[in-house]
PDB file of N, CA and C in Angstrom:
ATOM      1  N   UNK A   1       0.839  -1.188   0.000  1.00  0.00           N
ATOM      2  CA  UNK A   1       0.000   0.000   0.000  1.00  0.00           C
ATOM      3  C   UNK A   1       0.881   1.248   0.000  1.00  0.00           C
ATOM      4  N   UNK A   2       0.706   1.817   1.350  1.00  0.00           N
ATOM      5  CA  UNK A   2       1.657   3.380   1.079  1.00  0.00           C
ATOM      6  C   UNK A   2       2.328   3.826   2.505  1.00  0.00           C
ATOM      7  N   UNK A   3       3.329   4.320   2.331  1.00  0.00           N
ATOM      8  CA  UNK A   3       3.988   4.640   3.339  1.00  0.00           C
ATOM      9  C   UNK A   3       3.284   5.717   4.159  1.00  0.00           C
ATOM     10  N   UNK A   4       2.860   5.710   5.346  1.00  0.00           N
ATOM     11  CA  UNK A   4       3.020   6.750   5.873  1.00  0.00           C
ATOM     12  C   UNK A   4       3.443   7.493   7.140  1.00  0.00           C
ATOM     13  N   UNK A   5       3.370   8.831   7.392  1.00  0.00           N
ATOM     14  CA  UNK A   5       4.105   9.608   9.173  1.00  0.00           C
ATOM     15  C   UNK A   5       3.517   9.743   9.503  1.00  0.00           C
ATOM     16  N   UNK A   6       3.345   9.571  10.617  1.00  0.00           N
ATOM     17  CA  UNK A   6       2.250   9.505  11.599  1.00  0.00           C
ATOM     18  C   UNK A   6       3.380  10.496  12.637  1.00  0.00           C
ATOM     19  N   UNK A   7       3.018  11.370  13.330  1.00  0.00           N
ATOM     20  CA  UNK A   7       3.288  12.564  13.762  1.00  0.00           C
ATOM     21  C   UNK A   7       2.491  12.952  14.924  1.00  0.00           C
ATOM     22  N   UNK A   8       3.124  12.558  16.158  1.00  0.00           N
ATOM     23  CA  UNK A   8       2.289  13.120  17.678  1.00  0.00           C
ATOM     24  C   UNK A   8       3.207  12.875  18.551  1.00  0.00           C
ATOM     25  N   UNK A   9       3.173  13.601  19.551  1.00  0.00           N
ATOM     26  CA  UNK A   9       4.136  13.811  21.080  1.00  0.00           C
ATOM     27  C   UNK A   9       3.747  12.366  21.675  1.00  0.00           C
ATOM     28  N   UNK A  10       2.172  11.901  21.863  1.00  0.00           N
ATOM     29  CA  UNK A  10       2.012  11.107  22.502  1.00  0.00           C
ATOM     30  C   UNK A  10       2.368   9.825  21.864  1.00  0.00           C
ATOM     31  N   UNK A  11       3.290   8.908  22.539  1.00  0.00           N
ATOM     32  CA  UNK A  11       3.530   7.838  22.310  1.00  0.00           C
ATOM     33  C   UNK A  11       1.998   6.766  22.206  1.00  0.00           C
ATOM     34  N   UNK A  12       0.843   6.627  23.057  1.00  0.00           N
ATOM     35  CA  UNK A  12      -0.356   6.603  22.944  1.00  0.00           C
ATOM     36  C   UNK A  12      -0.781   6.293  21.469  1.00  0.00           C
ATOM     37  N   UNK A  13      -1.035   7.620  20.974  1.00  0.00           N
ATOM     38  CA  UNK A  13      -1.628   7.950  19.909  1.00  0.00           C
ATOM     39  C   UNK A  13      -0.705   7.654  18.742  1.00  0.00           C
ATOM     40  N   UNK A  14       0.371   7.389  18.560  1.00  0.00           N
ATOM     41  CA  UNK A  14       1.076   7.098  17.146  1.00  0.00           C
ATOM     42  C   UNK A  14       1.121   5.496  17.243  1.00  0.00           C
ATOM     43  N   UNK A  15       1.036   5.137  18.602  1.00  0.00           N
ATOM     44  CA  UNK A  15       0.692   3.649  18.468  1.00  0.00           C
ATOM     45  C   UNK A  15      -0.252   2.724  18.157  1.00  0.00           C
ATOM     46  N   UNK A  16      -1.625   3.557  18.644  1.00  0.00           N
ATOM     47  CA  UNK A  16      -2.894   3.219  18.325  1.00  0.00           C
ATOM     48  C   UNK A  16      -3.015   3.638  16.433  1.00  0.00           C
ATOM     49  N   UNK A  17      -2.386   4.933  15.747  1.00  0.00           N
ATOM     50  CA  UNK A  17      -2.694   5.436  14.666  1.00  0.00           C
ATOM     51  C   UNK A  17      -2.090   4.125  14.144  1.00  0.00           C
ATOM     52  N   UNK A  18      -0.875   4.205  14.078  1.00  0.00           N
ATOM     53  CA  UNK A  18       0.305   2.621  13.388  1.00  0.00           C
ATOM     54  C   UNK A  18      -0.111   1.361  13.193  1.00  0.00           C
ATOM     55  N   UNK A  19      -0.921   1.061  14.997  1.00  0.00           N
ATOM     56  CA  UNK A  19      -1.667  -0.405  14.439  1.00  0.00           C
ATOM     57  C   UNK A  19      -2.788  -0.409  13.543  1.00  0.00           C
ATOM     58  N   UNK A  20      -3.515   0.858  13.690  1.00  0.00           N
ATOM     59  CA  UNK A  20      -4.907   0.729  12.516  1.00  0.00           C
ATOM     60  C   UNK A  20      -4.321   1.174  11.414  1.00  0.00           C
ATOM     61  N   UNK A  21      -3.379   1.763  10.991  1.00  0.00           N
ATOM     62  CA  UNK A  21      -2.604   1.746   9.447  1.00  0.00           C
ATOM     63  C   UNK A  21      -2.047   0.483   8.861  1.00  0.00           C
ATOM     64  N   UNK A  22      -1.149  -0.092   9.639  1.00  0.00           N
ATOM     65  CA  UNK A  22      -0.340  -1.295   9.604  1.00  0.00           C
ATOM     66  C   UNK A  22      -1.474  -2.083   9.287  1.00  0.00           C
ATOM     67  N   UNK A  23      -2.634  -2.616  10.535  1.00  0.00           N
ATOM     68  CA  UNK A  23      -3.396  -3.405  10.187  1.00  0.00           C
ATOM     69  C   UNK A  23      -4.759  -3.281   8.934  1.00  0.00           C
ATOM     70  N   UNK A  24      -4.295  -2.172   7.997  1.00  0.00           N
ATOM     71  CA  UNK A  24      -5.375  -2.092   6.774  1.00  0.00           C
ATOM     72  C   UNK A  24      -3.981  -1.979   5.657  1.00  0.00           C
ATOM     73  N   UNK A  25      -2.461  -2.378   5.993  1.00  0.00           N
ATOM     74  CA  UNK A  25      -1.913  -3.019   4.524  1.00  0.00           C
ATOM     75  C   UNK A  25      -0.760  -1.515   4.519  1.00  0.00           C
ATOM     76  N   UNK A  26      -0.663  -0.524   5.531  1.00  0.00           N
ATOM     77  CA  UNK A  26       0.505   0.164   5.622  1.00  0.00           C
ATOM     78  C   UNK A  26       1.594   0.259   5.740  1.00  0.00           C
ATOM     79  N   UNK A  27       2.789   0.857   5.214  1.00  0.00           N
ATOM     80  CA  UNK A  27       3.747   1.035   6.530  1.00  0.00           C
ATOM     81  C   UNK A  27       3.421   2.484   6.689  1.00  0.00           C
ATOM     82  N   UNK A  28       4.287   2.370   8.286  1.00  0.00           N
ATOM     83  CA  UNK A  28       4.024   3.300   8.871  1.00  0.00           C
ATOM     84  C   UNK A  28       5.353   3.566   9.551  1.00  0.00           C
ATOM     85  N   UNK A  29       5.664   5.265   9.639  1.00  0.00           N
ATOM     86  CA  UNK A  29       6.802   5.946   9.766  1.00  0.00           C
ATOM     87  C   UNK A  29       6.533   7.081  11.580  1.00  0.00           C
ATOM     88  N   UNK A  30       7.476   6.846  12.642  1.00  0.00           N
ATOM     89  CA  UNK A  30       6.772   7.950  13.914  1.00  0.00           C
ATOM     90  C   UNK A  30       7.610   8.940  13.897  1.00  0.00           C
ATOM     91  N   UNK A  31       7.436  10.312  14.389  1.00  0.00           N
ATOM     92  CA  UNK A  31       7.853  10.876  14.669  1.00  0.00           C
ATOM     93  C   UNK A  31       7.365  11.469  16.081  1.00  0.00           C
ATOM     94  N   UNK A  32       8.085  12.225  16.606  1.00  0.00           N
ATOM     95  CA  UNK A  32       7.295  12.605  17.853  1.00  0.00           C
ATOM     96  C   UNK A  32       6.706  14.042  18.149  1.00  0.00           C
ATOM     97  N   UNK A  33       7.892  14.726  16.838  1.00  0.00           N
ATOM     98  CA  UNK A  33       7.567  16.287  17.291  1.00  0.00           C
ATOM     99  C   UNK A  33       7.771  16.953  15.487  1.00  0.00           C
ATOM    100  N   UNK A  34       7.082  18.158  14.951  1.00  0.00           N
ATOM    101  CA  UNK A  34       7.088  18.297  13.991  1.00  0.00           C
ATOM    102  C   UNK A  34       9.264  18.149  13.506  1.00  0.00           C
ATOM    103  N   UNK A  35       9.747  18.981  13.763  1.00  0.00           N
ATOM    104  CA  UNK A  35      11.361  18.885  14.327  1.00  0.00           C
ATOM    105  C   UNK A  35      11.675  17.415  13.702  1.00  0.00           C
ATOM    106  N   UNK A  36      11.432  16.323  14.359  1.00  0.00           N
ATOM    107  CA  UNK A  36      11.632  15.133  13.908  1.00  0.00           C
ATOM    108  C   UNK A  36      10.829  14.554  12.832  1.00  0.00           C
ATOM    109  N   UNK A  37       9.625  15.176  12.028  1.00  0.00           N
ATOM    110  CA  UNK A  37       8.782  14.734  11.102  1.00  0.00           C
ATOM    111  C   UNK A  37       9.187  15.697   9.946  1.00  0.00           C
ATOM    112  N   UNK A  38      10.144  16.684   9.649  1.00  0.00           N
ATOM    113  CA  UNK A  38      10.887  17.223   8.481  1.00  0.00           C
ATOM    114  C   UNK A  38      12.355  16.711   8.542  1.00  0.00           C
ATOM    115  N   UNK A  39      12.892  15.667   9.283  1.00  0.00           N
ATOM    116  CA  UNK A  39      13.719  14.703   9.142  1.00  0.00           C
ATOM    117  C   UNK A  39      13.393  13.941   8.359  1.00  0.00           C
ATOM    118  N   UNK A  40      12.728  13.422   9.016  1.00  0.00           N
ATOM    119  CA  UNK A  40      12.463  11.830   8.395  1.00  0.00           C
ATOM    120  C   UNK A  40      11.402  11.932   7.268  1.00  0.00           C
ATOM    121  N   UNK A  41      10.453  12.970   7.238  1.00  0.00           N
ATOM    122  CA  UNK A  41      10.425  13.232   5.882  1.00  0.00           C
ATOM    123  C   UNK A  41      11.208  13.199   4.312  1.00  0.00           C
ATOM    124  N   UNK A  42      11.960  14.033   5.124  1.00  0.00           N
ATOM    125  CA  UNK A  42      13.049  14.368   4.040  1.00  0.00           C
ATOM    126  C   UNK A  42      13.918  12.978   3.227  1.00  0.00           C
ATOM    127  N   UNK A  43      13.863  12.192   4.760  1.00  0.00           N
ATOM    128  CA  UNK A  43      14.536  11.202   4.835  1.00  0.00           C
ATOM    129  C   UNK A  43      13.869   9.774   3.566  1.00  0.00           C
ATOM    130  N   UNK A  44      12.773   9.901   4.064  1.00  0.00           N
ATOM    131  CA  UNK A  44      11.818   8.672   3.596  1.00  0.00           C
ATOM    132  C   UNK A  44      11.205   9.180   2.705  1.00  0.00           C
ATOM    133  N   UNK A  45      10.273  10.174   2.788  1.00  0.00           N
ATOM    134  CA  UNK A  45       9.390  10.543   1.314  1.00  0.00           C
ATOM    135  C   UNK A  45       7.983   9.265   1.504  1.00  0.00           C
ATOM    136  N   UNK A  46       7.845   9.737   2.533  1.00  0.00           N
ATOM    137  CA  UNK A  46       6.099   9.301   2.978  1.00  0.00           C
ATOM    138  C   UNK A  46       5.452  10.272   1.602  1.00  0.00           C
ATOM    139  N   UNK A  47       4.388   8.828   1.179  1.00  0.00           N
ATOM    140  CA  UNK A  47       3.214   8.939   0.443  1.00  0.00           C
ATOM    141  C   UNK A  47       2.164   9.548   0.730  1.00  0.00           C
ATOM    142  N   UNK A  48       2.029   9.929   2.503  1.00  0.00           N
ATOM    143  CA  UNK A  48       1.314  10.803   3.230  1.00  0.00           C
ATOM    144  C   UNK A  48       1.799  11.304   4.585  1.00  0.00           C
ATOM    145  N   UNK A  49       0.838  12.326   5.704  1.00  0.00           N
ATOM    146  CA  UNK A  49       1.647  12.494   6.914  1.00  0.00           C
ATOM    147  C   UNK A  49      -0.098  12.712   7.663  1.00  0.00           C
ATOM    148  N   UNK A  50       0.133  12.005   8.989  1.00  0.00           N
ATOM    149  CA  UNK A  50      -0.673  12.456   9.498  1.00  0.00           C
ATOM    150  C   UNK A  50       0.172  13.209  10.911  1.00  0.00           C
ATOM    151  N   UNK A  51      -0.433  14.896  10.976  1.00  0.00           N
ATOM    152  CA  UNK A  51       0.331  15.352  11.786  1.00  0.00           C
ATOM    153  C   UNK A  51      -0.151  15.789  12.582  1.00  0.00           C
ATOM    154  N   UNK A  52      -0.071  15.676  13.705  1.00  0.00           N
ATOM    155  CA  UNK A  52      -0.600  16.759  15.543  1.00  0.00           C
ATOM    156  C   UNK A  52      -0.630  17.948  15.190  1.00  0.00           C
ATOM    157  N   UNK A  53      -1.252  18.933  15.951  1.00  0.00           N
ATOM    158  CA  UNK A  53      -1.033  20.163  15.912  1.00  0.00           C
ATOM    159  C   UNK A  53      -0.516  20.221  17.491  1.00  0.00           C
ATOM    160  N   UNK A  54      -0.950  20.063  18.192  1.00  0.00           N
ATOM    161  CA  UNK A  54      -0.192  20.734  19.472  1.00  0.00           C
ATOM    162  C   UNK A  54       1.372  19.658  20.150  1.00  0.00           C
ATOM    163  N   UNK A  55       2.161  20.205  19.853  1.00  0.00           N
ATOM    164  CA  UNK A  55       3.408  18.995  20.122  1.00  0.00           C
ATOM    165  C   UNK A  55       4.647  20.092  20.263  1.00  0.00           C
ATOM    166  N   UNK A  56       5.284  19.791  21.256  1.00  0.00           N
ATOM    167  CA  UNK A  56       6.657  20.780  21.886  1.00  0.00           C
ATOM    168  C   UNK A  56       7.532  20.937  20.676  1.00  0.00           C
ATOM    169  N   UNK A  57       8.376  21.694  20.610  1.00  0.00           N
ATOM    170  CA  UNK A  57       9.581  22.210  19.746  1.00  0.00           C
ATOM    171  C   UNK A  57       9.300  22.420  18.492  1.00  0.00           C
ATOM    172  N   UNK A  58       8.199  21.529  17.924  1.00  0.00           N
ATOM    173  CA  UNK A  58       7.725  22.648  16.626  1.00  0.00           C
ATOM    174  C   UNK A  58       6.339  21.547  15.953  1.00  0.00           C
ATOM    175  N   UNK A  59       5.539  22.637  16.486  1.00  0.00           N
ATOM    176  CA  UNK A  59       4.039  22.219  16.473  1.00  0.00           C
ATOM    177  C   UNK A  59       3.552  22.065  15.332  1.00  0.00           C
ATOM    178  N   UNK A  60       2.402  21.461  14.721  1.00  0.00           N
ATOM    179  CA  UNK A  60       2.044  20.830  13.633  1.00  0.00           C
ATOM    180  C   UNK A  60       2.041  22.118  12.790  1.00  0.00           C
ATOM    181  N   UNK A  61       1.299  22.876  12.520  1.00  0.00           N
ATOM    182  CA  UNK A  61       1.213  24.087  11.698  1.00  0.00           C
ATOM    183  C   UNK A  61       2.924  25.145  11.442  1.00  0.00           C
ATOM    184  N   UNK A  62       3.682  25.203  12.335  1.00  0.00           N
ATOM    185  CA  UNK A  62       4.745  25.113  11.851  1.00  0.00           C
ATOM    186  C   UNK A  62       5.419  24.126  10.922  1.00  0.00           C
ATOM    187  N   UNK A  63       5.507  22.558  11.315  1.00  0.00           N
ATOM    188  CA  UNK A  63       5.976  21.472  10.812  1.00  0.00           C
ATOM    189  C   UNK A  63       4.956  21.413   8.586  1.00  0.00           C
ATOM    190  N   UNK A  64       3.697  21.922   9.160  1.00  0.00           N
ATOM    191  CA  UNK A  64       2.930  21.569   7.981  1.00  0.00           C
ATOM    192  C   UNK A  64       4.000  22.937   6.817  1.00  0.00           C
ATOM    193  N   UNK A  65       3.765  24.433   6.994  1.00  0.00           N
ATOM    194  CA  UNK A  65       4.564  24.826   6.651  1.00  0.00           C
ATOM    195  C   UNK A  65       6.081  24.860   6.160  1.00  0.00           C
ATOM    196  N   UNK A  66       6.733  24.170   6.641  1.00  0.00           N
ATOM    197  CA  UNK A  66       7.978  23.585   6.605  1.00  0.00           C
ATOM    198  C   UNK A  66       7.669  22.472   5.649  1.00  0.00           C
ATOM    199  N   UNK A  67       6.988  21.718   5.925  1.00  0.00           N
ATOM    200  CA  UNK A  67       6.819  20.242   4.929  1.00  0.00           C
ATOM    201  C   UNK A  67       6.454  21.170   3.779  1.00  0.00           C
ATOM    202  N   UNK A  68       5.356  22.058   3.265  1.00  0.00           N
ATOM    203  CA  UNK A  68       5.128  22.618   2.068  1.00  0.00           C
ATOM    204  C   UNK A  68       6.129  23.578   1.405  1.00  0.00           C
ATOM    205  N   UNK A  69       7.098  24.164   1.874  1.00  0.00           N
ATOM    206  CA  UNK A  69       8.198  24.489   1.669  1.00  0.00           C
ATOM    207  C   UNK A  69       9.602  23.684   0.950  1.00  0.00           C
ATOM    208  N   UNK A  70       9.728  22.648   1.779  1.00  0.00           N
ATOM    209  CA  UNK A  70      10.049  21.093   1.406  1.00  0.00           C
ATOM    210  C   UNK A  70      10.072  20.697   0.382  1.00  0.00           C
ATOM    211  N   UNK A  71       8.249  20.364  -0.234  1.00  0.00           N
ATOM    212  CA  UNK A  71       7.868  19.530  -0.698  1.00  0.00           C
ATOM    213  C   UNK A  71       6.302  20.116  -1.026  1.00  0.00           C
ATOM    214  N   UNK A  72       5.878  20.779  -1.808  1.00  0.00           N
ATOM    215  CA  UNK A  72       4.975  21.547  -2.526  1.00  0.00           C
ATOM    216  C   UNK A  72       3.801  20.593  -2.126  1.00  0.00           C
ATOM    217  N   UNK A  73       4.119  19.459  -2.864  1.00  0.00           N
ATOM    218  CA  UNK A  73       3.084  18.730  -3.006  1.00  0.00           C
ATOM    219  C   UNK A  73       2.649  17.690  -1.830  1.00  0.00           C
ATOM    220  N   UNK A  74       3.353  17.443  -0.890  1.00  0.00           N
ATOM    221  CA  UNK A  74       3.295  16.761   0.682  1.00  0.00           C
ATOM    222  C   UNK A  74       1.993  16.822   0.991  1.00  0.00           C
ATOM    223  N   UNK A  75       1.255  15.306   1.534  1.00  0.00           N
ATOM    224  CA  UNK A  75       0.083  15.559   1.482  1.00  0.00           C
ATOM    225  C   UNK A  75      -0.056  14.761   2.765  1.00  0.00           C
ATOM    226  N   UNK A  76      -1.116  16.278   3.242  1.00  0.00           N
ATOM    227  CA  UNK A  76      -1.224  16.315   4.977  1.00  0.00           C
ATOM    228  C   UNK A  76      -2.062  15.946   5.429  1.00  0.00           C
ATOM    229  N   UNK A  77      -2.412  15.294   6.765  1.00  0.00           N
ATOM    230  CA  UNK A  77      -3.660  15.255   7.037  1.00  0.00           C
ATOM    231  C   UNK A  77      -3.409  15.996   8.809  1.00  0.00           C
ATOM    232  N   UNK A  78      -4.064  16.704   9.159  1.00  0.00           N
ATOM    233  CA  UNK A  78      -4.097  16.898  10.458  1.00  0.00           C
ATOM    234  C   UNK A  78      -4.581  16.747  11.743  1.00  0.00           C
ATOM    235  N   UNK A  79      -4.036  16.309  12.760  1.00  0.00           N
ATOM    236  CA  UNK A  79      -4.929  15.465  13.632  1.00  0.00           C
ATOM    237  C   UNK A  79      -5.137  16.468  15.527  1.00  0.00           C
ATOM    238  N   UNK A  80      -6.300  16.670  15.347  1.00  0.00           N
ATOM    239  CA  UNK A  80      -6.312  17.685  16.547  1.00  0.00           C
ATOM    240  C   UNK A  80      -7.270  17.019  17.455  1.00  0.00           C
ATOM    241  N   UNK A  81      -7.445  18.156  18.251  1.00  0.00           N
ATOM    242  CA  UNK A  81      -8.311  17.728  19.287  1.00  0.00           C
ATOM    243  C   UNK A  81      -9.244  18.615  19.514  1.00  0.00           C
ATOM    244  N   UNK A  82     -10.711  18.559  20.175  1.00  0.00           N
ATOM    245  CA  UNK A  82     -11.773  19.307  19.701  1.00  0.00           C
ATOM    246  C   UNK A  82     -11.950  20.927  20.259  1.00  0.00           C
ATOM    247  N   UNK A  83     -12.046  21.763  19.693  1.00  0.00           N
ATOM    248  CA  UNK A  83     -11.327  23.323  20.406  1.00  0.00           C
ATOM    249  C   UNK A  83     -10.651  24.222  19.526  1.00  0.00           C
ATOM    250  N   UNK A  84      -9.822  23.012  18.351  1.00  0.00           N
ATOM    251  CA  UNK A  84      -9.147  23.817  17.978  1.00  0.00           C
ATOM    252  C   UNK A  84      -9.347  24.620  16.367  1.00  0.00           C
ATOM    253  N   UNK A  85     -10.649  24.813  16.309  1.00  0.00           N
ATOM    254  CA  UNK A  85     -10.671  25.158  15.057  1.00  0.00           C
ATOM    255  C   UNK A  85     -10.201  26.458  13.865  1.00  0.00           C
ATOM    256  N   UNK A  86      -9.743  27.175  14.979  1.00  0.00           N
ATOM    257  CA  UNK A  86      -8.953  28.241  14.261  1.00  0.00           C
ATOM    258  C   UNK A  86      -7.880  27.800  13.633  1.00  0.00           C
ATOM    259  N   UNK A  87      -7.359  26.767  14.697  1.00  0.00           N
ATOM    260  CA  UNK A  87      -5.790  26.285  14.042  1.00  0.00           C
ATOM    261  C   UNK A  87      -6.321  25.387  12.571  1.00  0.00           C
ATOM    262  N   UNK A  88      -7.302  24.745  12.808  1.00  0.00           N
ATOM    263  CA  UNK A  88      -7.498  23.895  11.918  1.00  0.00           C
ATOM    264  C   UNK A  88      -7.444  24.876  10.403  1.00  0.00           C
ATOM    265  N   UNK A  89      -8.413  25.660  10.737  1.00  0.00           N
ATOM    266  CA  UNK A  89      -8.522  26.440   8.985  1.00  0.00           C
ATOM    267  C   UNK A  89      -7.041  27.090   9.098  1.00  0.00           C
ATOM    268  N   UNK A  90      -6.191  27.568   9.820  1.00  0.00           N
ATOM    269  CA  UNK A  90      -4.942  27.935   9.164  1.00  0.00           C
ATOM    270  C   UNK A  90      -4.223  26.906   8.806  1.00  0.00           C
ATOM    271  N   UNK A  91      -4.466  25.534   9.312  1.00  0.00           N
ATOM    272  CA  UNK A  91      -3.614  24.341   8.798  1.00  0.00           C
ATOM    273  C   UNK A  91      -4.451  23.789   7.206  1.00  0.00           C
ATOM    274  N   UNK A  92      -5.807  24.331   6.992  1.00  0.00           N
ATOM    275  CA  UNK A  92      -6.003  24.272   5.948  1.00  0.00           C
ATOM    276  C   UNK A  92      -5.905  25.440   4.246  1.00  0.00           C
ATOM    277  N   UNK A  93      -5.670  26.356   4.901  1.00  0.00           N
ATOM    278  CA  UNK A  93      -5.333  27.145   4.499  1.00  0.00           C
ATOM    279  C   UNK A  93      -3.922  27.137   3.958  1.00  0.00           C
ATOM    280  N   UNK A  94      -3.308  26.815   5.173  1.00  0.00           N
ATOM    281  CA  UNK A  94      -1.693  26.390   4.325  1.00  0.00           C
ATOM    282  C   UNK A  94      -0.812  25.345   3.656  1.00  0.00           C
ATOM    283  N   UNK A  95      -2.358  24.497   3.273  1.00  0.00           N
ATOM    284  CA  UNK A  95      -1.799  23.431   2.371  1.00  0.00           C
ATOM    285  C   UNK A  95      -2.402  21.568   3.151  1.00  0.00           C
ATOM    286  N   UNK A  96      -3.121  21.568   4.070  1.00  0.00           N
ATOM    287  CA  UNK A  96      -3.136  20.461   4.770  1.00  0.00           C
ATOM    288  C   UNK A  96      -4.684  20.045   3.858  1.00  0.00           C
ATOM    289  N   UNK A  97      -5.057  18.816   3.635  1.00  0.00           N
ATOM    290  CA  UNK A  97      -5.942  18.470   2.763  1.00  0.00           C
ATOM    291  C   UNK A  97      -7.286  17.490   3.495  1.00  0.00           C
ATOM    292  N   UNK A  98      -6.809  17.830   4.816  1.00  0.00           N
ATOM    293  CA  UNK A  98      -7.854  17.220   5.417  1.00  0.00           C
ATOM    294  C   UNK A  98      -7.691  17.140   7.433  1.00  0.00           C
ATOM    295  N   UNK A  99      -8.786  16.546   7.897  1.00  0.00           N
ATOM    296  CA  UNK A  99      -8.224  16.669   9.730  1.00  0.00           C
ATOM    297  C   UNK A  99      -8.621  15.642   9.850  1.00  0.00           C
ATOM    298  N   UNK A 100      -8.014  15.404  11.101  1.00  0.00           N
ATOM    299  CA  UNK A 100      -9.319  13.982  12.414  1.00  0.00           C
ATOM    300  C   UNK A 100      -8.935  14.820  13.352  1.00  0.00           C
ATOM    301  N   UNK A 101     -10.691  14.778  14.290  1.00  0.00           N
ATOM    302  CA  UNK A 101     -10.757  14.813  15.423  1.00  0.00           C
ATOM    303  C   UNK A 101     -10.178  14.129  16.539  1.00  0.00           C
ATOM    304  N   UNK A 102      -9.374  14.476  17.601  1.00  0.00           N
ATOM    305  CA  UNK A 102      -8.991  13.478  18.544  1.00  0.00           C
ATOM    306  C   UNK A 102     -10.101  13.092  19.279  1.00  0.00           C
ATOM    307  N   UNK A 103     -10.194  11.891  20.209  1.00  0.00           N
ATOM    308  CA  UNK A 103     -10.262  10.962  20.120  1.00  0.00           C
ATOM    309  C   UNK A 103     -10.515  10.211  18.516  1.00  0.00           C
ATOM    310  N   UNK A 104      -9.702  10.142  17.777  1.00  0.00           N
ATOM    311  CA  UNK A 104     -10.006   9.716  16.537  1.00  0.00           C
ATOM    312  C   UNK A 104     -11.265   8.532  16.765  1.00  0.00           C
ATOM    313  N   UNK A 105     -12.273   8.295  15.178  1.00  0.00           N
ATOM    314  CA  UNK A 105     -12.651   7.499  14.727  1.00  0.00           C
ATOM    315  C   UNK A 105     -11.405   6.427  13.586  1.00  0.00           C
ATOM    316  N   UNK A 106     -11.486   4.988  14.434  1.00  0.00           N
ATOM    317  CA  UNK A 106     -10.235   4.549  13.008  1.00  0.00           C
ATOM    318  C   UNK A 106     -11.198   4.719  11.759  1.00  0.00           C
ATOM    319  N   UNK A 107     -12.132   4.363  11.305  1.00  0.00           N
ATOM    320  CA  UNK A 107     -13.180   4.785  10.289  1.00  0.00           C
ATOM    321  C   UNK A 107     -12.743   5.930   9.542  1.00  0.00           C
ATOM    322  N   UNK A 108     -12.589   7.015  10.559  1.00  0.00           N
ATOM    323  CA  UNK A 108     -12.470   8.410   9.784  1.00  0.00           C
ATOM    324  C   UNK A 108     -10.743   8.841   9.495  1.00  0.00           C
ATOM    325  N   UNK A 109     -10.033   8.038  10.790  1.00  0.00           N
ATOM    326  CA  UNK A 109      -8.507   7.617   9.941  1.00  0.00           C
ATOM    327  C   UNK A 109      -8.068   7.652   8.615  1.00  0.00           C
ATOM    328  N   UNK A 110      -9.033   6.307   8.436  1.00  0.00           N
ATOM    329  CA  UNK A 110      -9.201   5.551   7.050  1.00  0.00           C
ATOM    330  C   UNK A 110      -9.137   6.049   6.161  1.00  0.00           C
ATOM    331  N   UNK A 111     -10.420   6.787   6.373  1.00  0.00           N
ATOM    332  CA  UNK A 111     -10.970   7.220   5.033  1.00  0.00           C
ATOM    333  C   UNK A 111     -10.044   8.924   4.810  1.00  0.00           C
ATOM    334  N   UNK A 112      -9.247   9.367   6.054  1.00  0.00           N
ATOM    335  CA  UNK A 112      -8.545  10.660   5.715  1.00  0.00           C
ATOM    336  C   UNK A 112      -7.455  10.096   4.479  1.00  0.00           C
ATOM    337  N   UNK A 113      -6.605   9.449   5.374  1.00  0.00           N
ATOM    338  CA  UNK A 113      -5.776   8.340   4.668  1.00  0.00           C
ATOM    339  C   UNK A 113      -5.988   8.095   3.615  1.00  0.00           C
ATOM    340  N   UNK A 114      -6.982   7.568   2.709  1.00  0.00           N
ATOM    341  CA  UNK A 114      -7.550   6.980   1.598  1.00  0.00           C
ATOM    342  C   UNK A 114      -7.465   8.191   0.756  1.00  0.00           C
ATOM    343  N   UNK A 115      -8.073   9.600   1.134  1.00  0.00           N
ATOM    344  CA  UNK A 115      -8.313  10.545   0.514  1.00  0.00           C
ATOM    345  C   UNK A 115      -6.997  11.401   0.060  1.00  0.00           C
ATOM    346  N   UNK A 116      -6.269  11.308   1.031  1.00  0.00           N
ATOM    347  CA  UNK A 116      -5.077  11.808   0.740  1.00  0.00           C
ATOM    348  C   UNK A 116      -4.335  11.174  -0.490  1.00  0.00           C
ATOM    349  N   UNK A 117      -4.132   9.816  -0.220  1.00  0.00           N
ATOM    350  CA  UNK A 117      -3.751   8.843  -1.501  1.00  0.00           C
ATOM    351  C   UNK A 117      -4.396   9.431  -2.613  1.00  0.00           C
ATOM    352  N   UNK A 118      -5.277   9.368  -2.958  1.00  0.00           N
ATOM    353  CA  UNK A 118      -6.215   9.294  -4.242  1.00  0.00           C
ATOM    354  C   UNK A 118      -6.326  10.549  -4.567  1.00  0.00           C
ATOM    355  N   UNK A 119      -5.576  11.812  -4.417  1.00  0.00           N
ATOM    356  CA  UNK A 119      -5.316  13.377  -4.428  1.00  0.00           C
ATOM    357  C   UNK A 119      -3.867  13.483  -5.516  1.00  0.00           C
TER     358      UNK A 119
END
């Protein structure tokens, strides 16, 4: 299938994201902080990214910026938690092609995932 970054502070949540990627035919790439997800970006060349917005040393909407700088075409998905919708339209605004709500649905994972691919 397709590579992808999965991008969050919480060890938690990139573990739970990884097994429901992995287990629908992924690989899957962690990072912990945006900082470490324009590494290994750079590094790997993920087919997609799913990225946090709130995470220490350089938070998703920085990191998304940086990745579109990067890599024009880097295709984002962003993963927040419920509150944050200002951030959300500037993370859509600057290139991110879709969100999940935290407590994610894997359902709506999926189908971010899926959408991103097929873009």
């Amino acid at each position: 299938m397709a590579t992808i970054l999965v991008v969050d502070d919480a060890a938690f949540m990139r573990m739970r994201c990884a097994k429901l990627l992995k287990d629908n035919g992924h690989d899957v790439i962690e990072a912990e902080n945006g900082a470490q997800a324009l590494k290994v970006y750079q590094e790997v060349k993920p087919h997609a990214v799913l990225l946090d917005i709130t995470m220490p040393e350089m938070d998703g909407l920085a990191a998304l910026k940086a990745l579109k700088q990067i890599d024009p075409n880097a295709k984002v998905a962003m993963v927040t938690a419920m509150g944050q919708q200002a951030m959300v339209m500037d993370a859509l605004k600057s290139g991110a092609k879709d969100f999940v709500l935290k407590p994610f649905d894997s359902d709506r994972v999926l189908n971010a995932v899926n959408k991103l691919l097929t873009r």
